[in-house]
Each structure stands twice: as C-alpha cells, then as structure tokens.
PDB file of N, CA and C in Angstrom:
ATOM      1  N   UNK A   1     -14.463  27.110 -15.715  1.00  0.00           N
ATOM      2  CA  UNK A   1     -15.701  27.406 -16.416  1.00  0.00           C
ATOM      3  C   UNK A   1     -15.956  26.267 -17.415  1.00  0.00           C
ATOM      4  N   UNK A   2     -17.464  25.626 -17.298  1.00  0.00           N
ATOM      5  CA  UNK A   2     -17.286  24.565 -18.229  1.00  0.00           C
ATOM      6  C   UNK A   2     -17.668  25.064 -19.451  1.00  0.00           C
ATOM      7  N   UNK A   3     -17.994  24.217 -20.689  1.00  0.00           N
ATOM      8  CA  UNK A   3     -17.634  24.819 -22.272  1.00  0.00           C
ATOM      9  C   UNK A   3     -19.250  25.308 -22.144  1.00  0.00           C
ATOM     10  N   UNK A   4     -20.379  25.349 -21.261  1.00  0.00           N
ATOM     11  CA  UNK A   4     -21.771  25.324 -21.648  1.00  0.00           C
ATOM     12  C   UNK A   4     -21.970  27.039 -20.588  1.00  0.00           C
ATOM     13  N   UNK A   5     -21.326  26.631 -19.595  1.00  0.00           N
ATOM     14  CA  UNK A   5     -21.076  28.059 -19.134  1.00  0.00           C
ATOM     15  C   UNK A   5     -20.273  29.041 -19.930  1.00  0.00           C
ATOM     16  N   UNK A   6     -19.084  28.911 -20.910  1.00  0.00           N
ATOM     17  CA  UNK A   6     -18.504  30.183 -21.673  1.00  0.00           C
ATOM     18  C   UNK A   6     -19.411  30.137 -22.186  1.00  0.00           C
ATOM     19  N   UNK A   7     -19.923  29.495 -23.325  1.00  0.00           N
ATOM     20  CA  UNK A   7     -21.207  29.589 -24.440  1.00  0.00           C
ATOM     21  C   UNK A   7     -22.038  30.255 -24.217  1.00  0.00           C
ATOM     22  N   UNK A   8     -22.528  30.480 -22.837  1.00  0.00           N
ATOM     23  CA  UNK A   8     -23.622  31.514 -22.633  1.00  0.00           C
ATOM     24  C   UNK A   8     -23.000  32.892 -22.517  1.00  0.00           C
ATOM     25  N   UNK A   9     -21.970  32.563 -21.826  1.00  0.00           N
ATOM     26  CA  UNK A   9     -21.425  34.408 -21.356  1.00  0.00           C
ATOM     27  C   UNK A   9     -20.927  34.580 -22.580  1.00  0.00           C
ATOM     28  N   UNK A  10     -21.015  33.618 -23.591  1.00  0.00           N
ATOM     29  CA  UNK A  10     -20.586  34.524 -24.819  1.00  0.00           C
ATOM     30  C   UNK A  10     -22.148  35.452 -25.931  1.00  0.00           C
ATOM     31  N   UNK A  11     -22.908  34.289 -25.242  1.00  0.00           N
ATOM     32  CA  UNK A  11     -24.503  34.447 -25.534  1.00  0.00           C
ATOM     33  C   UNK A  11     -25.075  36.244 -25.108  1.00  0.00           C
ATOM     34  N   UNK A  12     -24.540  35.955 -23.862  1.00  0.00           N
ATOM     35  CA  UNK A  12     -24.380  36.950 -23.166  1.00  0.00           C
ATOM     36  C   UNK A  12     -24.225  38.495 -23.836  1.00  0.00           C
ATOM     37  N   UNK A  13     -22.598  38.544 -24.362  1.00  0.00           N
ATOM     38  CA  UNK A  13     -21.723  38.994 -24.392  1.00  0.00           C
ATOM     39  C   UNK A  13     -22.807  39.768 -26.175  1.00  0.00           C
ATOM     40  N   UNK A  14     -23.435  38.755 -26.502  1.00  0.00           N
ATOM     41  CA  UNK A  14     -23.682  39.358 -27.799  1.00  0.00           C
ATOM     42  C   UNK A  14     -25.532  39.540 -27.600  1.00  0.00           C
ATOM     43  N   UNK A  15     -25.880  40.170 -26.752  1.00  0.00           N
ATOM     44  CA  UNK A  15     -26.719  40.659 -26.318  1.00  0.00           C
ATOM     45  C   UNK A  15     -28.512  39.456 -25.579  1.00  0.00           C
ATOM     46  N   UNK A  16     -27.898  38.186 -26.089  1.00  0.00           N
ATOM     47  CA  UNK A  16     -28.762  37.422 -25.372  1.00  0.00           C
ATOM     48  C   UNK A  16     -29.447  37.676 -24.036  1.00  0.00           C
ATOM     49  N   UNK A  17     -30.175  37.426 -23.155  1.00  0.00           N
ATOM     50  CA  UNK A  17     -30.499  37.349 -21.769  1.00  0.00           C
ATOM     51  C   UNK A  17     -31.412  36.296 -21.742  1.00  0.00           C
ATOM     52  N   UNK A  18     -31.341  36.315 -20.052  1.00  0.00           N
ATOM     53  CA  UNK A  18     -32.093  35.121 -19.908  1.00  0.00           C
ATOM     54  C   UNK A  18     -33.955  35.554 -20.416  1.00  0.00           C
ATOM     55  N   UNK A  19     -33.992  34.491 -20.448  1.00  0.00           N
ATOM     56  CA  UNK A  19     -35.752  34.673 -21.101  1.00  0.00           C
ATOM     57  C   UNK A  19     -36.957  33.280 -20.069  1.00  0.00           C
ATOM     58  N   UNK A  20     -37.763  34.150 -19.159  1.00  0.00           N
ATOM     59  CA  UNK A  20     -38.381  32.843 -19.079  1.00  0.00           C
ATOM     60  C   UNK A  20     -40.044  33.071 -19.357  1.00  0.00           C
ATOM     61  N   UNK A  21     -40.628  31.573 -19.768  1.00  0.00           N
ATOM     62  CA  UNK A  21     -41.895  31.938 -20.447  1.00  0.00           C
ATOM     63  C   UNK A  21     -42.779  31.130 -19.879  1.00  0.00           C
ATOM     64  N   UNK A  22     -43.746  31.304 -19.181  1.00  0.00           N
ATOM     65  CA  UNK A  22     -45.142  30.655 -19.178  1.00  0.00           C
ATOM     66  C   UNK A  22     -45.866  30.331 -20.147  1.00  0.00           C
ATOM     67  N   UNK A  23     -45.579  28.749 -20.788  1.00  0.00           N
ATOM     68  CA  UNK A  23     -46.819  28.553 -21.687  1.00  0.00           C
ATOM     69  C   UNK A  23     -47.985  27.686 -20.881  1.00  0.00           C
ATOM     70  N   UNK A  24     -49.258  27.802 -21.288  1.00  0.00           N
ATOM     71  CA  UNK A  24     -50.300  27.243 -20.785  1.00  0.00           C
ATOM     72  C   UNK A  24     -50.923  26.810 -22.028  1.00  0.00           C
ATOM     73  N   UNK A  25     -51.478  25.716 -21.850  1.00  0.00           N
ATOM     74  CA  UNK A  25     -51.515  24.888 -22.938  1.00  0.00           C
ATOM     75  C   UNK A  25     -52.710  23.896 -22.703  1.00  0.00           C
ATOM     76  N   UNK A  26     -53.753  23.766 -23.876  1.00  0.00           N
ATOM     77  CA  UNK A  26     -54.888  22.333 -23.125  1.00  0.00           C
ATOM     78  C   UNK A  26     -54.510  21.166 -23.273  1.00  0.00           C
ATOM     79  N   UNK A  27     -54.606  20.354 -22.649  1.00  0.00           N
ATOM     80  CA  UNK A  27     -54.552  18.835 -21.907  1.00  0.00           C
ATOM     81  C   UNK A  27     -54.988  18.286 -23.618  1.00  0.00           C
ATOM     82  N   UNK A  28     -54.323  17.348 -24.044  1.00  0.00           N
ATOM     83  CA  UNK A  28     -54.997  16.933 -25.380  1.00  0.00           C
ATOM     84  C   UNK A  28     -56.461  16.084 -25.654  1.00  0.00           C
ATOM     85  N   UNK A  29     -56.338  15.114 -23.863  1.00  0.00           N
ATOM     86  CA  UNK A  29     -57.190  14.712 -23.507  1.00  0.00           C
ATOM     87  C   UNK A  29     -58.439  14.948 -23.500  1.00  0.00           C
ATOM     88  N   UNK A  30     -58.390  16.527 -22.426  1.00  0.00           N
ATOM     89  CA  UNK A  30     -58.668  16.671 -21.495  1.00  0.00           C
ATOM     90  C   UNK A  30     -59.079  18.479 -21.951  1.00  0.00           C
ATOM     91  N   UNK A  31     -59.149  18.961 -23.071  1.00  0.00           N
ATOM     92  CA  UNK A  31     -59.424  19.941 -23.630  1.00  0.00           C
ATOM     93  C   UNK A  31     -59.847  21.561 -23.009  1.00  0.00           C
ATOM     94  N   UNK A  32     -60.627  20.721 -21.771  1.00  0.00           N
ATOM     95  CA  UNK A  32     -61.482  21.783 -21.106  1.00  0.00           C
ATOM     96  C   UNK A  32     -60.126  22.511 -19.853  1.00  0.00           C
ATOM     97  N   UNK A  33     -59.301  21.605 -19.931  1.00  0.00           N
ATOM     98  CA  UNK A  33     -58.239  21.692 -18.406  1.00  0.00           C
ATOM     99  C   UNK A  33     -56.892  22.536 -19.163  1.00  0.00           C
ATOM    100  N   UNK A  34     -56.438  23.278 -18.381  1.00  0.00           N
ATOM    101  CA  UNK A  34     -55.246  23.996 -18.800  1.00  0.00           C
ATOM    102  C   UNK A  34     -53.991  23.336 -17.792  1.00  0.00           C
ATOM    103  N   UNK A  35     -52.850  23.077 -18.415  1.00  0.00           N
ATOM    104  CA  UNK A  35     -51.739  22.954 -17.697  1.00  0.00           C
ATOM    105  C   UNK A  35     -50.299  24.209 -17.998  1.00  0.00           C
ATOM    106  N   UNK A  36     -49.921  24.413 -17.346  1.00  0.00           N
ATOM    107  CA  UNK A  36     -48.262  25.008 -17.294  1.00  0.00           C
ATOM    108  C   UNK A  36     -47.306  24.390 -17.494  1.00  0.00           C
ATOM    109  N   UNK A  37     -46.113  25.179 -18.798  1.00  0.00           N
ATOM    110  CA  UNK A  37     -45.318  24.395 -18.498  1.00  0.00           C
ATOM    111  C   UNK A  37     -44.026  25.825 -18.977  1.00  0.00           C
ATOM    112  N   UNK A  38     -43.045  25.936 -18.144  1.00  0.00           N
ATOM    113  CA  UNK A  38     -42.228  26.776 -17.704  1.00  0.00           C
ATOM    114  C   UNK A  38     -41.276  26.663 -18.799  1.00  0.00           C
ATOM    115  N   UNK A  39     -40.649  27.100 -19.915  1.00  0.00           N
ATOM    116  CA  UNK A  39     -39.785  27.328 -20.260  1.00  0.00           C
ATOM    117  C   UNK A  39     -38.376  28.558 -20.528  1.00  0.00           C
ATOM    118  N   UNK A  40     -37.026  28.367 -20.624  1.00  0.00           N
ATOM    119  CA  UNK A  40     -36.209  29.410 -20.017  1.00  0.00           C
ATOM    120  C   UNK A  40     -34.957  28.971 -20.933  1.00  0.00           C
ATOM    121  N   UNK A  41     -34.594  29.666 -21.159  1.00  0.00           N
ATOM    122  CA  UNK A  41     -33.580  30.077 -21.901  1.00  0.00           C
ATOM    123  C   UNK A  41     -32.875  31.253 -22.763  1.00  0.00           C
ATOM    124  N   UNK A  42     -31.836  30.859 -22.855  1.00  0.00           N
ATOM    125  CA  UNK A  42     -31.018  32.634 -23.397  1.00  0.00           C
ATOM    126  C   UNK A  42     -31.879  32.973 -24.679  1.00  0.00           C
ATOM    127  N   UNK A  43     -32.048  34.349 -24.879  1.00  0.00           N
ATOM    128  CA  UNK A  43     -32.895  34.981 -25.830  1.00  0.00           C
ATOM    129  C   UNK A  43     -32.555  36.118 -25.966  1.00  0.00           C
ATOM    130  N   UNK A  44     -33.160  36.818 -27.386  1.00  0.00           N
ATOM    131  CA  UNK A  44     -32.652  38.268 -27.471  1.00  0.00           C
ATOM    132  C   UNK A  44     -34.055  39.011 -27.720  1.00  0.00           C
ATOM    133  N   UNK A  45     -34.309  39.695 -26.358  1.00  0.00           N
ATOM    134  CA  UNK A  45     -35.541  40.780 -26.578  1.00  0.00           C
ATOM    135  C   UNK A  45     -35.675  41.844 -27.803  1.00  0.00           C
ATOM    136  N   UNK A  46     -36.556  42.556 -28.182  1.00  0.00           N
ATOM    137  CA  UNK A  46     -38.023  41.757 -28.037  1.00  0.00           C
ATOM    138  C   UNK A  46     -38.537  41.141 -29.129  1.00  0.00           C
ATOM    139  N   UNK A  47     -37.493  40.613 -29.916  1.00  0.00           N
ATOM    140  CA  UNK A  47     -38.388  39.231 -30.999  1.00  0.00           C
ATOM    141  C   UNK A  47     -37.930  37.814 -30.703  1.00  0.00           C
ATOM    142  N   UNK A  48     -37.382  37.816 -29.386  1.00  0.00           N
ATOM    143  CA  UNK A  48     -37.655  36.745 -28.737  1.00  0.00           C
ATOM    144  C   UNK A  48     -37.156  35.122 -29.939  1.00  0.00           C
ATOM    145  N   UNK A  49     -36.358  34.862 -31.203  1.00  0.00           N
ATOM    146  CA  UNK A  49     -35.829  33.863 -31.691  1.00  0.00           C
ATOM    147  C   UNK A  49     -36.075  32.908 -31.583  1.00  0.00           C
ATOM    148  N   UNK A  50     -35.194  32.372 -30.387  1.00  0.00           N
ATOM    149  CA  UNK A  50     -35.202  30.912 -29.882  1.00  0.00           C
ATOM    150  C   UNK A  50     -36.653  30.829 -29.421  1.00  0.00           C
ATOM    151  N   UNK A  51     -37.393  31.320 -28.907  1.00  0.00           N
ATOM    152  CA  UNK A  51     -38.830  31.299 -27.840  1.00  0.00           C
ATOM    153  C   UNK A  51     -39.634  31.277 -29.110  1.00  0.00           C
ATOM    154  N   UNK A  52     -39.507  31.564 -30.279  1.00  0.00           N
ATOM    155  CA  UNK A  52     -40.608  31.479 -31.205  1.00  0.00           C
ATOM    156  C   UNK A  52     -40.016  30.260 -32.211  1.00  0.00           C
ATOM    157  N   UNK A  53     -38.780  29.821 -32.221  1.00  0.00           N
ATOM    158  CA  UNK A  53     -38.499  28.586 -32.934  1.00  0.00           C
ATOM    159  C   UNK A  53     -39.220  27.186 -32.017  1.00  0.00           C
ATOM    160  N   UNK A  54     -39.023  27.299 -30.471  1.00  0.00           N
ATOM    161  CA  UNK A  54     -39.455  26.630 -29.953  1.00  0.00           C
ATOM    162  C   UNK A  54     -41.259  26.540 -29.933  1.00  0.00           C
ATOM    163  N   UNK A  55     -41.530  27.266 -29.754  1.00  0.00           N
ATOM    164  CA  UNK A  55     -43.163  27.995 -30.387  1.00  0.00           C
ATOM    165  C   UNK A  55     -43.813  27.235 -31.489  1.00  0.00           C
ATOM    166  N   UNK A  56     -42.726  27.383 -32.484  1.00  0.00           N
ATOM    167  CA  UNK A  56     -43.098  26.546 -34.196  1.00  0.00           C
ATOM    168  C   UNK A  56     -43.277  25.195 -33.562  1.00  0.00           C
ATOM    169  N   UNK A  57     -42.063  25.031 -33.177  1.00  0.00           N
ATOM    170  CA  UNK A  57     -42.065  23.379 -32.682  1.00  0.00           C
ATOM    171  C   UNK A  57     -43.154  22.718 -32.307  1.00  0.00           C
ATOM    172  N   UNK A  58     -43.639  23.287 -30.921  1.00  0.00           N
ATOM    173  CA  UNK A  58     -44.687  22.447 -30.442  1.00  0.00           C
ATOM    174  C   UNK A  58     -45.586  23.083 -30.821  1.00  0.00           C
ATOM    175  N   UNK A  59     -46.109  23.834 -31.866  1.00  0.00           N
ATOM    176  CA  UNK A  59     -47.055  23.599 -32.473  1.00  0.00           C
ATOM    177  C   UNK A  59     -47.179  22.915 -33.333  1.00  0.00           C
ATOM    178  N   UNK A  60     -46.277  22.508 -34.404  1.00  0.00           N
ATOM    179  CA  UNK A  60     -45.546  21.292 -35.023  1.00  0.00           C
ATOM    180  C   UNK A  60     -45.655  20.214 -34.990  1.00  0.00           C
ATOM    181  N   UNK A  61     -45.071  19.825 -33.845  1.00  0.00           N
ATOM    182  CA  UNK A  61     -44.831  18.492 -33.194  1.00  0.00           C
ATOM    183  C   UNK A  61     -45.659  18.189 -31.934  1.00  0.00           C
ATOM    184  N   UNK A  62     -46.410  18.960 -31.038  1.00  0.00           N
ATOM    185  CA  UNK A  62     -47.114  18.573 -29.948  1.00  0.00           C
ATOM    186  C   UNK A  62     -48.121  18.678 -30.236  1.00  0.00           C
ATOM    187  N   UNK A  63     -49.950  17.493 -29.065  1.00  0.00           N
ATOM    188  CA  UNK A  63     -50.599  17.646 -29.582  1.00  0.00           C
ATOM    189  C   UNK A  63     -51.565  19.106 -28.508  1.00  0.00           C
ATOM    190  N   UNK A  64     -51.103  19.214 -27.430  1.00  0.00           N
ATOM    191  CA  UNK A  64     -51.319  19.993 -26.703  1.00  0.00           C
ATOM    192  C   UNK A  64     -51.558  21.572 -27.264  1.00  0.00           C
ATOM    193  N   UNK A  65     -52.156  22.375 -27.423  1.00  0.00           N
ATOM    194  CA  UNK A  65     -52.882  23.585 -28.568  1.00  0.00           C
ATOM    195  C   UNK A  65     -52.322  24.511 -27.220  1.00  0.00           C
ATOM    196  N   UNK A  66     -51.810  25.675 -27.496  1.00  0.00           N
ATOM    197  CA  UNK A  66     -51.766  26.992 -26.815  1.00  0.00           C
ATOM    198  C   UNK A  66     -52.608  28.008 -26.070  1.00  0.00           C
ATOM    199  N   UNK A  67     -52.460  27.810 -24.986  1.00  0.00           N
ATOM    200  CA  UNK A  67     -53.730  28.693 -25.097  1.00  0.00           C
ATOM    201  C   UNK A  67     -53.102  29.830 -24.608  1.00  0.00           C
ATOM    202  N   UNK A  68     -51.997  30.655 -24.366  1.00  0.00           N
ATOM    203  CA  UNK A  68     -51.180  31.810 -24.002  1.00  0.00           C
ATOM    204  C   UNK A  68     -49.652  31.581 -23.333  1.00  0.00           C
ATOM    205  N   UNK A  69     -49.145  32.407 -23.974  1.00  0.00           N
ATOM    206  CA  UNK A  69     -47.623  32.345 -23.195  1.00  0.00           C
ATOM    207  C   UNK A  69     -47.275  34.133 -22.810  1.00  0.00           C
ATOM    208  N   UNK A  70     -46.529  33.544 -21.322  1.00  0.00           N
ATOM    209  CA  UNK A  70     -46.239  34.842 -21.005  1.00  0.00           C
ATOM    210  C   UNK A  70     -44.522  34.610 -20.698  1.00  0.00           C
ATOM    211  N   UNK A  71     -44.076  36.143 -20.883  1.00  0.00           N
ATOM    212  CA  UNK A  71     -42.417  36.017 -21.168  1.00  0.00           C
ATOM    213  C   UNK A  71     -42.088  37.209 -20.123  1.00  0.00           C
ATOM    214  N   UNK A  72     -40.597  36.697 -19.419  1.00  0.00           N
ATOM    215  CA  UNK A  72     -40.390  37.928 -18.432  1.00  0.00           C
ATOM    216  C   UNK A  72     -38.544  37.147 -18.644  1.00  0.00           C
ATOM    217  N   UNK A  73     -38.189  38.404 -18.670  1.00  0.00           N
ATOM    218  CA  UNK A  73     -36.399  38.388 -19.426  1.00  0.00           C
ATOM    219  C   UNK A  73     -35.584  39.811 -18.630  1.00  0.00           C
ATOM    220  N   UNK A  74     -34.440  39.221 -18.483  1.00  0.00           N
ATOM    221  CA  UNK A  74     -33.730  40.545 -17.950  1.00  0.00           C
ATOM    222  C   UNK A  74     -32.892  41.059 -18.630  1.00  0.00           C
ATOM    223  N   UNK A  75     -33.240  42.468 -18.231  1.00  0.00           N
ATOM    224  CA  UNK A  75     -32.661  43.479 -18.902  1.00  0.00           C
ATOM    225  C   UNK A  75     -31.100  43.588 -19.257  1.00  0.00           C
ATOM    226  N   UNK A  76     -30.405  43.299 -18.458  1.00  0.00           N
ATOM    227  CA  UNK A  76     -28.522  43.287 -18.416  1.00  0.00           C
ATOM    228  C   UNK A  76     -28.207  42.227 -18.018  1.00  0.00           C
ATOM    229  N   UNK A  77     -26.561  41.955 -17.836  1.00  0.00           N
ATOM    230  CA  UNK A  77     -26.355  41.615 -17.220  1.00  0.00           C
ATOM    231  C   UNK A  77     -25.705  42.133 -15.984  1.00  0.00           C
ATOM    232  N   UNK A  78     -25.942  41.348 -15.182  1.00  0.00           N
ATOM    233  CA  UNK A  78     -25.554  42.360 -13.322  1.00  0.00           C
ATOM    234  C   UNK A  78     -25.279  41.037 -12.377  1.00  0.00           C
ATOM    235  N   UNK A  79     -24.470  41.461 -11.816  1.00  0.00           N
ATOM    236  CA  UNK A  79     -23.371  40.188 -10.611  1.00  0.00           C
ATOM    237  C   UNK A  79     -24.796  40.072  -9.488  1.00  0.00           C
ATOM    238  N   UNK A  80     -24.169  38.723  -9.478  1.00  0.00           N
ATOM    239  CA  UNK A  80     -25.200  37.986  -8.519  1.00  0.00           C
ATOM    240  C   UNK A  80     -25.333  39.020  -6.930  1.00  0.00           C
ATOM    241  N   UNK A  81     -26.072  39.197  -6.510  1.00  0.00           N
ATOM    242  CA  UNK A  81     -26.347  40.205  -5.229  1.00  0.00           C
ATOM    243  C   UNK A  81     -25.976  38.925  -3.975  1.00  0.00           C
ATOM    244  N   UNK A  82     -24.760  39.668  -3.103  1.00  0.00           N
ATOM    245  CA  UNK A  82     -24.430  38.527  -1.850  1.00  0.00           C
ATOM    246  C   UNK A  82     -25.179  39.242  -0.877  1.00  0.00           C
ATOM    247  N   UNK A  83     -25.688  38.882  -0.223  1.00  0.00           N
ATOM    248  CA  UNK A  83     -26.066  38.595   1.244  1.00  0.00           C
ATOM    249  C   UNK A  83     -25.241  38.389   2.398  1.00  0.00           C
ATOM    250  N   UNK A  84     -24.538  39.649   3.487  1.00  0.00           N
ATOM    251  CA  UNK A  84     -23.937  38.969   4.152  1.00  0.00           C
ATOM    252  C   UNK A  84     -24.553  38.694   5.421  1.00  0.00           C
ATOM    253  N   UNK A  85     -24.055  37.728   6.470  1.00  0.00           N
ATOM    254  CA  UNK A  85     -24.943  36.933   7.463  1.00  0.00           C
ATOM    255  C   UNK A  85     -24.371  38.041   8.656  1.00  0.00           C
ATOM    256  N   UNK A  86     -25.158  38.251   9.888  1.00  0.00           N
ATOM    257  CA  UNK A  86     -24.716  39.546  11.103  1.00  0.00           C
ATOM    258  C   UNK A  86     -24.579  38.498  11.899  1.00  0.00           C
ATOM    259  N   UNK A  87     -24.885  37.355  11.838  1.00  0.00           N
ATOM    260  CA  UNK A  87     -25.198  36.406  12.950  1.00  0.00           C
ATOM    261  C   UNK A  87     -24.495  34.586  12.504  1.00  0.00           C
ATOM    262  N   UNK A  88     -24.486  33.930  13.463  1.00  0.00           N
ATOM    263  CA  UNK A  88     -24.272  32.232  13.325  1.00  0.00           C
ATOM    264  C   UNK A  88     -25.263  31.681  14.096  1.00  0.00           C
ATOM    265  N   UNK A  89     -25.904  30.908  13.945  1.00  0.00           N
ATOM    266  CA  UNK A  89     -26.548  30.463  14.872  1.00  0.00           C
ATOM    267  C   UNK A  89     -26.600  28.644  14.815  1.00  0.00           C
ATOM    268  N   UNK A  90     -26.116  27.798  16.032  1.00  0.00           N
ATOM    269  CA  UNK A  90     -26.194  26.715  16.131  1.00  0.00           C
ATOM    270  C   UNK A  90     -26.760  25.897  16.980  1.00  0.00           C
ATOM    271  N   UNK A  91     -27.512  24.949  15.787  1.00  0.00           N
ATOM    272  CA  UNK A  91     -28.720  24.466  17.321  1.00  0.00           C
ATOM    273  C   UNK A  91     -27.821  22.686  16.717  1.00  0.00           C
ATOM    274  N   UNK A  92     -28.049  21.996  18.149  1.00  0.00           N
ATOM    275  CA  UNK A  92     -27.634  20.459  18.477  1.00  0.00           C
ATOM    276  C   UNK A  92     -28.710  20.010  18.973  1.00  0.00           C
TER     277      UNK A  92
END
C-alpha cells in the first residue's frame, strides 16, 4: 500500500468519502460560453470542507466566474463489486 493510498483509507476511516463535483464555469474570454470542469476528491458530507476551500480558491485566484456546481459523493465505504467471466473467448 503506498503512503497516498493509507492516507485515504485513513481519510476514509474518519468518515471522509469520495466527493465528485461538476463545476461549470464562464470562459473569461468568452463570457457568453460555459465550460466543465470535473473535480473529485475525499470529503466529508454534507458541508463538503475541502470542496468549499477549493471553491474560495478559484474564486480567489481564477478568472473564470461560477456559474453552478453539482456534487455526487458516496455514502460508505463498500468493496469493489467483481464480475466473474462464464466464458473465454479468443479471436487470432
């Protein structure tokens, strides 16, 4: 396990989850045009911390203005779901 993987399951461990957010944002240029830009990281629902420090930021520091963010985060944590295969199939 590397030191960035414990760090989270310790993130984890103290009620973090993953958090990911749609911000849409105007073009600084380009005012009239909206772009996306995906951000994700560990967070603790629902006042969301890190997602609103980052928030300050680029309103702060970017010249790009907000025009909505949307947030979707999971609830627990729960083991990755396997898939097993019924079949092989090989093409040459």
């Amino acid at each position: 396990m590397t030191d960035t993987e414990h760090k989270d399951l310790q993130k984890m461990m103290r009620e973090y989850r993953l958090t990911t957010a749609e911000i849409l944002y105007h073009l600084p240029d380009h005012p009239a045009l909206l772009q996306a830009f995906i951000w994700q990281e560990l967070d603790i629902a629902p006042k969301f911390p890190v997602l609103n420090k980052f928030i300050d930021f680029w309103n702060r520091e970017l010249d790009g203005k907000i025009h909505s963010v949307t947030v979707a985060h999971a609830e627990l944590i729960m083991p990755n779901k396997f898939v097993f295969m019924k079949g092989l199939s090989t093409i040459h």
